[in-house]
C-alpha atoms as a PDB file:
ATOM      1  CA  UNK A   1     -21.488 -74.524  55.004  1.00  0.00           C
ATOM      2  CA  UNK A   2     -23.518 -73.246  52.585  1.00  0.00           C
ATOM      3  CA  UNK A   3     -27.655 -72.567  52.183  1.00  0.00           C
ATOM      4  CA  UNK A   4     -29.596 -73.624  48.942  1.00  0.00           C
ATOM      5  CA  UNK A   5     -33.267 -73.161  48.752  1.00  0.00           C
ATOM      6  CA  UNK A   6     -35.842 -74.327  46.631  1.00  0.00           C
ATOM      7  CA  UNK A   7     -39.269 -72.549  46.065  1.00  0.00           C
ATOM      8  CA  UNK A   8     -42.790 -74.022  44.618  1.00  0.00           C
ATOM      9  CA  UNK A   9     -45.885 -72.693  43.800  1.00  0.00           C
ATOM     10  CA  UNK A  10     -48.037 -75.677  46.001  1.00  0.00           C
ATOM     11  CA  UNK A  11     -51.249 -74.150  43.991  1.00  0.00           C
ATOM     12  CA  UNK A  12     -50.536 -75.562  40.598  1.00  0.00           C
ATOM     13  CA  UNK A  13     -47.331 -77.483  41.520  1.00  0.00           C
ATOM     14  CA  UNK A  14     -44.938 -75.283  39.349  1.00  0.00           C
ATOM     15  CA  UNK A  15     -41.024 -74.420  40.432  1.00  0.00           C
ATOM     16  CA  UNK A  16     -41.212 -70.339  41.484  1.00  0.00           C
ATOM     17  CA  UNK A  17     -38.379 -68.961  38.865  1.00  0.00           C
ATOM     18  CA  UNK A  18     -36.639 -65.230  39.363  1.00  0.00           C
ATOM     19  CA  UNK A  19     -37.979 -65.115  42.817  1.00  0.00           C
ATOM     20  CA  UNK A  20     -35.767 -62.432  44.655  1.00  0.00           C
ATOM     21  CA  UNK A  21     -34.130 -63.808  47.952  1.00  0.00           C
ATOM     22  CA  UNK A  22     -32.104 -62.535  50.494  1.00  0.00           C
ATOM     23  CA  UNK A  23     -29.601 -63.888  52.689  1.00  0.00           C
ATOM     24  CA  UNK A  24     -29.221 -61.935  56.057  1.00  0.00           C
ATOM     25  CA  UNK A  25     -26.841 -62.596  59.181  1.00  0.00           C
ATOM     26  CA  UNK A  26     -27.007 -61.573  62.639  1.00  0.00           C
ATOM     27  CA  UNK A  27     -24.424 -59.380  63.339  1.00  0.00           C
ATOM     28  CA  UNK A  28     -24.492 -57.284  66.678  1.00  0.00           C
ATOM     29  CA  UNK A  29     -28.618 -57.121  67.178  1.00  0.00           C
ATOM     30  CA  UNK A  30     -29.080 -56.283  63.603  1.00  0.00           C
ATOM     31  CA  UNK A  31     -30.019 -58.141  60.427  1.00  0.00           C
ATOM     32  CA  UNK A  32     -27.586 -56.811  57.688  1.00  0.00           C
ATOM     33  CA  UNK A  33     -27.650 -58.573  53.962  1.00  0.00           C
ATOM     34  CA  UNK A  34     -25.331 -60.092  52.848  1.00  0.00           C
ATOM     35  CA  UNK A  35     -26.264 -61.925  49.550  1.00  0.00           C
ATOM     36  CA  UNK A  36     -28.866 -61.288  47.414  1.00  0.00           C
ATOM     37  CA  UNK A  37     -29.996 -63.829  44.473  1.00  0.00           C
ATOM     38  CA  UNK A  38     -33.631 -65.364  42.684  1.00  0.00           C
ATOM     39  CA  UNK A  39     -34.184 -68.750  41.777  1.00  0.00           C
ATOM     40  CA  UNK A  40     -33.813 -70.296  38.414  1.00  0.00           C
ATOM     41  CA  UNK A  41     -36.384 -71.931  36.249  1.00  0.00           C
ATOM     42  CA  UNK A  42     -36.375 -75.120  38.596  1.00  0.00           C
ATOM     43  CA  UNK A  43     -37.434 -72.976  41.450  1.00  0.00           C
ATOM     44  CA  UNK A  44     -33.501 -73.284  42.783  1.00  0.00           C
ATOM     45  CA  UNK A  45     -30.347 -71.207  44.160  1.00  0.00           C
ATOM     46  CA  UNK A  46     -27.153 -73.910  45.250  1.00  0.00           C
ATOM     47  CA  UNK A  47     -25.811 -71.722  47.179  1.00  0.00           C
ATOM     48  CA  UNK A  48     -27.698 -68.480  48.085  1.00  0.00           C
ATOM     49  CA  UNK A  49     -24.488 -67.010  49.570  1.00  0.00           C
ATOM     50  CA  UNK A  50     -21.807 -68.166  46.514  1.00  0.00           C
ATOM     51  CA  UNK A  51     -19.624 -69.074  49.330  1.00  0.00           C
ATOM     52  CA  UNK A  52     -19.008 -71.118  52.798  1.00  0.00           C
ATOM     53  CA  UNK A  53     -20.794 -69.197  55.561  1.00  0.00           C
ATOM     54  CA  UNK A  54     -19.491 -69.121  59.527  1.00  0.00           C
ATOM     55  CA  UNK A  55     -21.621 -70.850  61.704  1.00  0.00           C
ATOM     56  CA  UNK A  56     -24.782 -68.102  63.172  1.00  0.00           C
ATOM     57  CA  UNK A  57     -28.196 -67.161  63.277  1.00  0.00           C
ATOM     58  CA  UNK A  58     -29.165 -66.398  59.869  1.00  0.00           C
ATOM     59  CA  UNK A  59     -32.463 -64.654  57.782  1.00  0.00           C
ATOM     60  CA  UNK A  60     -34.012 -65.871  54.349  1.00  0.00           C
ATOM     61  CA  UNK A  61     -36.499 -62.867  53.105  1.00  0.00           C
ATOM     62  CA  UNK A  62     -37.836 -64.460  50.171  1.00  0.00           C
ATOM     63  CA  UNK A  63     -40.290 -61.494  47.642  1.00  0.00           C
ATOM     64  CA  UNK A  64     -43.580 -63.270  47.492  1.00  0.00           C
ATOM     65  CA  UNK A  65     -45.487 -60.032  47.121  1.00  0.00           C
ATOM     66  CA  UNK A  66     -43.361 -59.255  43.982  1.00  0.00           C
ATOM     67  CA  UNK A  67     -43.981 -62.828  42.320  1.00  0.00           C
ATOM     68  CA  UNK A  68     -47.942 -62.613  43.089  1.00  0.00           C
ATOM     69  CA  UNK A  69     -48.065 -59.096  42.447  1.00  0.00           C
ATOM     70  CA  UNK A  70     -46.897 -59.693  38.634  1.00  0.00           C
ATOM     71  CA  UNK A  71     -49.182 -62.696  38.633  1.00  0.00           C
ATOM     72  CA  UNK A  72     -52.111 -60.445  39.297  1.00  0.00           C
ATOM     73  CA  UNK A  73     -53.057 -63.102  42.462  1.00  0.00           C
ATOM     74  CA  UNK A  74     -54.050 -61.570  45.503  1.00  0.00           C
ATOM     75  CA  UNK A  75     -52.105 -62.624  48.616  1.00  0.00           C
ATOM     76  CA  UNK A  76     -51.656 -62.247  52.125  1.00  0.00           C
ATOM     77  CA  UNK A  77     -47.908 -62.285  52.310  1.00  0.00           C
ATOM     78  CA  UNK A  78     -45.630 -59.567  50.790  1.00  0.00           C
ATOM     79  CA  UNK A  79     -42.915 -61.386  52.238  1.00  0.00           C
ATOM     80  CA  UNK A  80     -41.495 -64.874  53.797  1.00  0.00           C
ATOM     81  CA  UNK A  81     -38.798 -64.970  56.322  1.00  0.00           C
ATOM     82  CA  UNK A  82     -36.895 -67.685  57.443  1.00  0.00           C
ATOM     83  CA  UNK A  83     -35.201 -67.109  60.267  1.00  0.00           C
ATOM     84  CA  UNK A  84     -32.840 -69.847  61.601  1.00  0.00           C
ATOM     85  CA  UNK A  85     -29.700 -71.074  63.249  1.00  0.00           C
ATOM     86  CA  UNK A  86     -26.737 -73.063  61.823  1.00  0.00           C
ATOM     87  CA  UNK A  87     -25.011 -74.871  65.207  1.00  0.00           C
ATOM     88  CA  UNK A  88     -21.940 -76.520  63.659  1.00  0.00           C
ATOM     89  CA  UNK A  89     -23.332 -79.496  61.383  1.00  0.00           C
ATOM     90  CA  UNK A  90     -20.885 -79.367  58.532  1.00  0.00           C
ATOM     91  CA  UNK A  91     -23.219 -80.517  55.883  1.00  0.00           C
ATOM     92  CA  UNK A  92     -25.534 -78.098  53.959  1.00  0.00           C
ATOM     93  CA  UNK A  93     -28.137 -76.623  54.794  1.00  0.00           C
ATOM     94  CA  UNK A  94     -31.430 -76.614  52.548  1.00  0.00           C
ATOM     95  CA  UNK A  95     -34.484 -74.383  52.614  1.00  0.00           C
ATOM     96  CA  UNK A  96     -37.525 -75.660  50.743  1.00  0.00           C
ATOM     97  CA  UNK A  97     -40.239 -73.630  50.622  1.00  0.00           C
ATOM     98  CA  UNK A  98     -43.986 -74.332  49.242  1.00  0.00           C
ATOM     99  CA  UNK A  99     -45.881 -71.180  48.843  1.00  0.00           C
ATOM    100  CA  UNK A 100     -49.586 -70.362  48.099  1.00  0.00           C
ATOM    101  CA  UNK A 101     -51.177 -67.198  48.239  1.00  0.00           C
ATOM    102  CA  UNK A 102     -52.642 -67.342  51.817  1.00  0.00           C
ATOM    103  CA  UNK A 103     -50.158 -69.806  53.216  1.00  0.00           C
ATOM    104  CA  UNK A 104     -46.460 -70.954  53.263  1.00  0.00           C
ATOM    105  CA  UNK A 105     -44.982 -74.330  54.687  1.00  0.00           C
ATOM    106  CA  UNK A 106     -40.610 -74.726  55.193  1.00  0.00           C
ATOM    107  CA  UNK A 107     -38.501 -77.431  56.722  1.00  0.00           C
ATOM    108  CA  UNK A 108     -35.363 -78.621  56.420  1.00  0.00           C
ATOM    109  CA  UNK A 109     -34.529 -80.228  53.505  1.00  0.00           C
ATOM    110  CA  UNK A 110     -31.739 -82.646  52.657  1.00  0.00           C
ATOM    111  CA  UNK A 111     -28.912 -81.899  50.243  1.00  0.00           C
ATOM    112  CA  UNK A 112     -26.991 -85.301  48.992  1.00  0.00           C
ATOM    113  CA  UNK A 113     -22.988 -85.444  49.126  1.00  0.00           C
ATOM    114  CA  UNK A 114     -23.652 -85.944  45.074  1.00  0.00           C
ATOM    115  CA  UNK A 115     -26.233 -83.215  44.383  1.00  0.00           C
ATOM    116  CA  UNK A 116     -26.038 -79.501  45.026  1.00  0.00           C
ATOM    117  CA  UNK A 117     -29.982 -79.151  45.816  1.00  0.00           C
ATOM    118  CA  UNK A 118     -32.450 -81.769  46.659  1.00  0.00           C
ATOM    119  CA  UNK A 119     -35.337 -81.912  44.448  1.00  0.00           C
ATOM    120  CA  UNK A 120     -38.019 -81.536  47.441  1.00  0.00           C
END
C-alpha cells in the first residue's frame, strides 16, 4: 500500500506545486513522521511515503499556511490534517485535496491499476 495525494487551489482552479506534506503513523498514542515530501507542478506526490506502508491509522499534515503565507492571501488554516485509517484493502490509497483560503474539502480518491495518481 502506498498514499498519493493531489492538492488544488479550488479558488482559481490551479494544481498547488511545492506544497510541504507530511506523512505521520500512529505508533504507541503518538503521531511520529515518517515521510516528508511537496507536490510537483501538477499539484501531485505518487507515493508520499516512497515505499509500501503496513496497514494503520495514519496522519497527512499538509502546510497551507506556508503556501498562502507566500501568496500574501489571508487564511484561516495554517494547516490541514488528514487523519485516517488503512483496514487491509490492497489497492492504493489517494488523498485529493481542494483548498481555499477559508475552507478545505478531501475524499477518497481513486488510483487506476495503470496510473500512479488519479487526476481528481
Amino acid at each position: 500500500m502506498s498514499i498519493s495525494v493531489r492538492v488544488i487551489d479550488s479558488t482559481n482552479g490551479r494544481p498547488v506545486a511545492d506544497l510541504a506534506v507530511t506523512l505521520h503513523a500512529r505508533e504507541d498514542g503518538s503521531w511520529p513522521a515518517v515521510a516528508r515530501s511537496r507536490t510537483d507542478s501538477a499539484g501531485k506526490i505518487g507515493s508520499v511515503c516512497g515505499q509500501a506502508l503496513p496497514y494503520g491509522s495514519y496522519r497527512l499534515v499538509f502546510d497551507t499556511g506556508e503556501y498562502f503565507a507566500e501568496r500574501a492571501v489571508d487564511s484561516l488554516y495554517t494547516e490541514v490534517i488528514v487523519s485516517l485509517h488503512y483496514p487491509g484493502d490492497p489497492s492504493d490509497l489517494h488523498v485529493p485535496l481542494l483548498l481555499s483560503p477559508f475552507s478545505y474539502t478531501t475524499y477518497r480518491g481513486f488510483v487506476p491499476e495503470t496510473a500512479a495518481v488519479d487526476t481528481a
